[in-house]
C-alpha atoms as a PDB file:
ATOM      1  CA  UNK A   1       6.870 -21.695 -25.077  1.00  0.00           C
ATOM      2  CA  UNK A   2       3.956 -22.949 -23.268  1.00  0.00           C
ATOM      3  CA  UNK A   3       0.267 -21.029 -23.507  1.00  0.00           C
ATOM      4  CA  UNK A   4      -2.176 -21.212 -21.117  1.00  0.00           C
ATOM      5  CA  UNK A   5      -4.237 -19.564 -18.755  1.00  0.00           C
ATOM      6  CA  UNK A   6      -2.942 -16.038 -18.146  1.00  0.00           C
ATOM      7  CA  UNK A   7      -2.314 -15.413 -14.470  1.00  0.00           C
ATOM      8  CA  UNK A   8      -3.399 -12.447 -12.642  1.00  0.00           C
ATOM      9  CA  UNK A   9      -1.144 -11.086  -9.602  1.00  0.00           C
ATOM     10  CA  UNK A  10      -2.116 -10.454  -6.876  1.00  0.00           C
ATOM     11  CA  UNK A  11      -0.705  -7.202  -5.263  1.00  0.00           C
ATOM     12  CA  UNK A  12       0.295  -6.361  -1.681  1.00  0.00           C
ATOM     13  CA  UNK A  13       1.286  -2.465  -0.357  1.00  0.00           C
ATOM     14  CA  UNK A  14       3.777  -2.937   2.647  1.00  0.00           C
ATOM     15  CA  UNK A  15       4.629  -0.030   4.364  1.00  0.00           C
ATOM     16  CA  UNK A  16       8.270  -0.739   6.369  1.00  0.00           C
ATOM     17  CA  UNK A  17      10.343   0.851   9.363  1.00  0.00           C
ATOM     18  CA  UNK A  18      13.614   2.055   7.000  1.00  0.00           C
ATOM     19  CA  UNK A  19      15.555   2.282  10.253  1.00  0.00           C
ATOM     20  CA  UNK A  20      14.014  -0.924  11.526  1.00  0.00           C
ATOM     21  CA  UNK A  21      15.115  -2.775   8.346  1.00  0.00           C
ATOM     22  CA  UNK A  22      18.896  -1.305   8.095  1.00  0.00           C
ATOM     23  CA  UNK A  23      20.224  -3.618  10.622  1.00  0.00           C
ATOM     24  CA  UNK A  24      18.496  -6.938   9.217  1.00  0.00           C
ATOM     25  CA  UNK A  25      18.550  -5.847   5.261  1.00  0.00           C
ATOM     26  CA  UNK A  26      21.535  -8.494   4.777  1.00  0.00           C
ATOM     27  CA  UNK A  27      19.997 -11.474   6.909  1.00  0.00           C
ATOM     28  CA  UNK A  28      16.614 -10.654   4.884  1.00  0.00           C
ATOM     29  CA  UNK A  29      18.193 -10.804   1.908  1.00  0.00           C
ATOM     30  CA  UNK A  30      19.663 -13.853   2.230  1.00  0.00           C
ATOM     31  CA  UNK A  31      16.440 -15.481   3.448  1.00  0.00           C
ATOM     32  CA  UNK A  32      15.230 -14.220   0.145  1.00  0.00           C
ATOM     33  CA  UNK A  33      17.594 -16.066  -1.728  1.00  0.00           C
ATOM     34  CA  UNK A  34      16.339 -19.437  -0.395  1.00  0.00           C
ATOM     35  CA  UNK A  35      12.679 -18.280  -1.069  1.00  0.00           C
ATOM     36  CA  UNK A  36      10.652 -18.453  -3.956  1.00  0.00           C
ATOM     37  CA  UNK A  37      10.436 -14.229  -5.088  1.00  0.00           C
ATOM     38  CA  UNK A  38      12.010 -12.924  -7.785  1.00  0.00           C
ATOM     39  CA  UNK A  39      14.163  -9.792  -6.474  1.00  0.00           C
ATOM     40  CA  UNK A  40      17.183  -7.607  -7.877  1.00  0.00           C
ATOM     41  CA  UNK A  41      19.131  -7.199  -4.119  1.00  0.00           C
ATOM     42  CA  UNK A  42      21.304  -4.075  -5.438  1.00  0.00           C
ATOM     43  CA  UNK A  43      17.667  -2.453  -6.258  1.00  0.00           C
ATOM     44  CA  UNK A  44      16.268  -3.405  -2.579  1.00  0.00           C
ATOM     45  CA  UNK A  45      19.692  -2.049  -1.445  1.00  0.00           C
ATOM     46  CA  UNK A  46      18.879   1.437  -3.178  1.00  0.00           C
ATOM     47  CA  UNK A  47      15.919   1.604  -1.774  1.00  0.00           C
ATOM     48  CA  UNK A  48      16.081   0.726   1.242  1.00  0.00           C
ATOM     49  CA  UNK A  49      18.794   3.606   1.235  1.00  0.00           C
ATOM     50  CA  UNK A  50      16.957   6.335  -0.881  1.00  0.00           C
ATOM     51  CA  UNK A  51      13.204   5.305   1.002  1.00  0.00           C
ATOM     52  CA  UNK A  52      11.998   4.312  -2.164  1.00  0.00           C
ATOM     53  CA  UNK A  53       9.752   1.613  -3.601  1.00  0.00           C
ATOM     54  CA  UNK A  54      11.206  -2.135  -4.249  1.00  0.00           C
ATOM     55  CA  UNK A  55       8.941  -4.994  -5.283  1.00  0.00           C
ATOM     56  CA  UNK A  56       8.835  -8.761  -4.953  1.00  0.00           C
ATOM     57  CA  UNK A  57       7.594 -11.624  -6.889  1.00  0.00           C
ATOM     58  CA  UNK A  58       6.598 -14.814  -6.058  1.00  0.00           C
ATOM     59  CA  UNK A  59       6.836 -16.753  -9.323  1.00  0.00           C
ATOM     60  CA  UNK A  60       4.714 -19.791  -7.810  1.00  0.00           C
ATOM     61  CA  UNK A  61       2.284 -17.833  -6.519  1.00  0.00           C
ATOM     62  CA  UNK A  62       2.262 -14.683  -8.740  1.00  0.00           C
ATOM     63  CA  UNK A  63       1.987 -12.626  -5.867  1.00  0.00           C
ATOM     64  CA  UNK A  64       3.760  -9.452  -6.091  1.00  0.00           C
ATOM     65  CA  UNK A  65       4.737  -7.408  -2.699  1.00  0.00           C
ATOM     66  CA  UNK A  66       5.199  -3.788  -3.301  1.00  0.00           C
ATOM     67  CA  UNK A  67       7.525  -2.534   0.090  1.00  0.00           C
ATOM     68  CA  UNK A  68       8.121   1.001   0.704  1.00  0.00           C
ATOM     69  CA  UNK A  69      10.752   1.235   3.282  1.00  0.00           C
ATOM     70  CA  UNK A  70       8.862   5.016   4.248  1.00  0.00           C
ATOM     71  CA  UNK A  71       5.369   6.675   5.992  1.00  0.00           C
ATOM     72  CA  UNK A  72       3.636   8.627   3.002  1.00  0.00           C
ATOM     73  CA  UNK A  73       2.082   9.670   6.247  1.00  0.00           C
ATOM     74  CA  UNK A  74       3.936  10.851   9.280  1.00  0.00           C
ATOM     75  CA  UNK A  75       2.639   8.336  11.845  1.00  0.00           C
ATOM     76  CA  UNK A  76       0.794   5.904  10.072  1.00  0.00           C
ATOM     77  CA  UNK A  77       2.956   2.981  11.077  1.00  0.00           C
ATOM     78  CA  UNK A  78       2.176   3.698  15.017  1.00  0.00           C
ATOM     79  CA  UNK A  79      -1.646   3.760  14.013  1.00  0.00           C
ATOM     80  CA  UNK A  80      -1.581   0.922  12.331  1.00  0.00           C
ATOM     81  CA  UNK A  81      -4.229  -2.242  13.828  1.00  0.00           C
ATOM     82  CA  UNK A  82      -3.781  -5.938  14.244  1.00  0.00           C
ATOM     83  CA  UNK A  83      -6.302  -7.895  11.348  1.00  0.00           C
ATOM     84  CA  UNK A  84      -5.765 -11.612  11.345  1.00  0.00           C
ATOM     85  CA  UNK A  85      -4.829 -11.276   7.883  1.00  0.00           C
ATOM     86  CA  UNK A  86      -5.147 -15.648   7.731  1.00  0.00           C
ATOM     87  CA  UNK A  87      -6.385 -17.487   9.826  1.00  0.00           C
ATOM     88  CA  UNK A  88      -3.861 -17.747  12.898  1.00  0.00           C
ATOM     89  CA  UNK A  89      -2.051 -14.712  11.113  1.00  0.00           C
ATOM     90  CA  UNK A  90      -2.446 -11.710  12.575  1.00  0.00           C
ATOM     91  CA  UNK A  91      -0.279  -8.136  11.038  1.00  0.00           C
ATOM     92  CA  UNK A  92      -0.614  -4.838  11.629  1.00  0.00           C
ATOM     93  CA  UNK A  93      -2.266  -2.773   8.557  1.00  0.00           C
ATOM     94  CA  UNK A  94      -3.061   0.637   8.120  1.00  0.00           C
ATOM     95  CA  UNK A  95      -6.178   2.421   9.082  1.00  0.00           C
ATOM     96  CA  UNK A  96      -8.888   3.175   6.871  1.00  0.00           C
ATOM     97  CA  UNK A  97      -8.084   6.914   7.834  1.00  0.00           C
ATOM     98  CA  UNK A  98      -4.441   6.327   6.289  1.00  0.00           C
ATOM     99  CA  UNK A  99      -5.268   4.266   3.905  1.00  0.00           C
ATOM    100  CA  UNK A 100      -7.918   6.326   2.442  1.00  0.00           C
ATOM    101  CA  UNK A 101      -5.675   9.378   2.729  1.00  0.00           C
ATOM    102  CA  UNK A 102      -2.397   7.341   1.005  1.00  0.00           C
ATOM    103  CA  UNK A 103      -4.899   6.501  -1.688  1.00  0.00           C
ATOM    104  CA  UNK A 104      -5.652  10.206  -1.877  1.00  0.00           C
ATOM    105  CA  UNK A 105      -1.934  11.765  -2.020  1.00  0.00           C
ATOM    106  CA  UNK A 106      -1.271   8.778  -5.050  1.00  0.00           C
ATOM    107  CA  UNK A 107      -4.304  10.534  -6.638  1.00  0.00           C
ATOM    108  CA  UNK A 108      -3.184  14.024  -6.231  1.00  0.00           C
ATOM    109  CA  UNK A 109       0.400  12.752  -8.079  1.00  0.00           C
ATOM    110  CA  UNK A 110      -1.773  10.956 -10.916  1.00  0.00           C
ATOM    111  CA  UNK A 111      -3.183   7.640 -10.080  1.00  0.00           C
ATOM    112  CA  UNK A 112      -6.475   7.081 -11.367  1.00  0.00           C
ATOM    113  CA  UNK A 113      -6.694   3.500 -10.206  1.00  0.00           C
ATOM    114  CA  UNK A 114      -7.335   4.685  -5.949  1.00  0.00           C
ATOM    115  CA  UNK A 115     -10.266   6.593  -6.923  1.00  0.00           C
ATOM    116  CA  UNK A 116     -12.496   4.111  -6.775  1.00  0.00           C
ATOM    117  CA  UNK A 117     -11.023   2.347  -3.695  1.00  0.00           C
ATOM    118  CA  UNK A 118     -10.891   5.944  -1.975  1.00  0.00           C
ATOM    119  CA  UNK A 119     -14.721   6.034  -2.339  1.00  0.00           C
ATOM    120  CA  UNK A 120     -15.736   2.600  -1.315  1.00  0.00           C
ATOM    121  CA  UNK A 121     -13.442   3.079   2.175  1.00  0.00           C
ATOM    122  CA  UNK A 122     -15.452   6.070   2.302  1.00  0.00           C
ATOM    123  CA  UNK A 123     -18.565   5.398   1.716  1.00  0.00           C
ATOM    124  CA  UNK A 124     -18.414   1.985   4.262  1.00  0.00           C
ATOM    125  CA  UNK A 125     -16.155   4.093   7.046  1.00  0.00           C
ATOM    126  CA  UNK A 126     -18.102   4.985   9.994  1.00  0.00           C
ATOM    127  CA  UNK A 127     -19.319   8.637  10.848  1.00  0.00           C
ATOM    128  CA  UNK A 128     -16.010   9.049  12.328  1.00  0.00           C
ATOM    129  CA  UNK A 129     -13.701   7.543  10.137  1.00  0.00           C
ATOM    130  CA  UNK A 130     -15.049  10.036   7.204  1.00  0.00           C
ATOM    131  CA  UNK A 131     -15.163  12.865   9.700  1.00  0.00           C
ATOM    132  CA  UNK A 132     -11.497  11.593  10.681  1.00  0.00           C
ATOM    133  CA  UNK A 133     -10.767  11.408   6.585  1.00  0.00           C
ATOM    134  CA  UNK A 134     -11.968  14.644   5.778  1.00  0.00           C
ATOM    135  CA  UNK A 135      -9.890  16.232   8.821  1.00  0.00           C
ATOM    136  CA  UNK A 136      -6.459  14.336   7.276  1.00  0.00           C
ATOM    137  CA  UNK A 137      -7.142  15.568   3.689  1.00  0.00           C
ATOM    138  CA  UNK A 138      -7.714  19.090   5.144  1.00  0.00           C
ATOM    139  CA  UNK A 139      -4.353  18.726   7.272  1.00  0.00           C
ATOM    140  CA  UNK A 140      -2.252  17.484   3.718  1.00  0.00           C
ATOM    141  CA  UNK A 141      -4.184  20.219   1.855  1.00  0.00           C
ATOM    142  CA  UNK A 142      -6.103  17.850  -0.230  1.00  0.00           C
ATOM    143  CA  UNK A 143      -9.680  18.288   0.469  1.00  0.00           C
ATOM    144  CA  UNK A 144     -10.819  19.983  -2.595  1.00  0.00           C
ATOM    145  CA  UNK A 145      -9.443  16.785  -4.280  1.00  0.00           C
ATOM    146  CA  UNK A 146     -11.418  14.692  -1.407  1.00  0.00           C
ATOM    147  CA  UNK A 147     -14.658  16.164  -2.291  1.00  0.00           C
ATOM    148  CA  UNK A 148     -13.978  15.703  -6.180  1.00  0.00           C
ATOM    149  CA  UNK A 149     -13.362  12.132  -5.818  1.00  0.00           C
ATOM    150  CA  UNK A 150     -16.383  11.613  -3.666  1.00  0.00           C
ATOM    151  CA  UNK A 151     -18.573  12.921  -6.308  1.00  0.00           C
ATOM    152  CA  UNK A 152     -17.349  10.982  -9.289  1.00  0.00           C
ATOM    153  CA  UNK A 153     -19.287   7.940 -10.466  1.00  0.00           C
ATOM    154  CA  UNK A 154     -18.421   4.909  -9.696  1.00  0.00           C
ATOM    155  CA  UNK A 155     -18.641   3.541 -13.404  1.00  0.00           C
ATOM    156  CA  UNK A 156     -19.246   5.194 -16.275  1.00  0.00           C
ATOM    157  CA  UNK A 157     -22.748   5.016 -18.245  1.00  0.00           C
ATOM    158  CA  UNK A 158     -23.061   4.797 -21.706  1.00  0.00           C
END
């Protein structure tokens, strides 16, 4: 066994059409198998078919692509904007209105690690994007949480 460094990964959220990806799963899969990620194609299989969560790995790049084949949000796809991601890259992300409010509904089901994130898109969001926020976490019935997060420290003293 070889010691050395210890590598950090790197982590990417996709968000994916499930009914866009049906009729291609196979063809992506076998892409896959020519690339360099690390994958388990029965468990991108499952789901792809129950909407769930599958990840990827790069293992030269230690990059790891976490693909849910589902909207947490209704509509977030369609509202999604165009970021040149690299240069001469450009993909569609999600807004800071959905991405704020995704980071709030994994809070509300126990992630700790959005918190933080929540409050810096907040804090940097326009007037309207928090207006905007505030409206969203009212619609999922999450605003009490909202307003708790937003008054939390941002690192503990002591």
């Amino acid at each position: 066994m070889v010691y050395g460094e210890p590598r950090m990964t790197q982590d990417i959220d996709l968000v994916i059409d499930n009914q866009a990806i049906k009729p291609v799963l196979e063809p992506f899969l076998a892409r896959l198998e020519t690339s360099d990620f690390l994958y388990h194609p029965s468990q991108v299989r499952a789901a792809i078919h129950e909407k769930s969560m599958f990840q990827l790995l790069d293992k030269i790049e230690t990059l790891k692509l976490d693909i849910y084949p589902r909207e947490l949000i209704q509509g977030e796809l369609s509202r999604s904007v165009w970021v040149e991601v690299f240069q001469g890259i450009n993909l569609p992300v999600a807004s800071k209105i959905d991405a704020a409010a995704s980071k709030l509904i994994w809070i509300s089901r126990g992630s700790h690690k959005n918190r933080k994130d929540l409050r810096i898109i907040f804090r940097f969001g326009s007037d309207e994007e928090k207006r905007a926020i505030t409206k969203l976490a009212h619609e999922i019935g999450l605003e009490t949480l909202l307003k708790q997060v937003l008054e939390e420290p941002d690192e503990l003293v002591g």
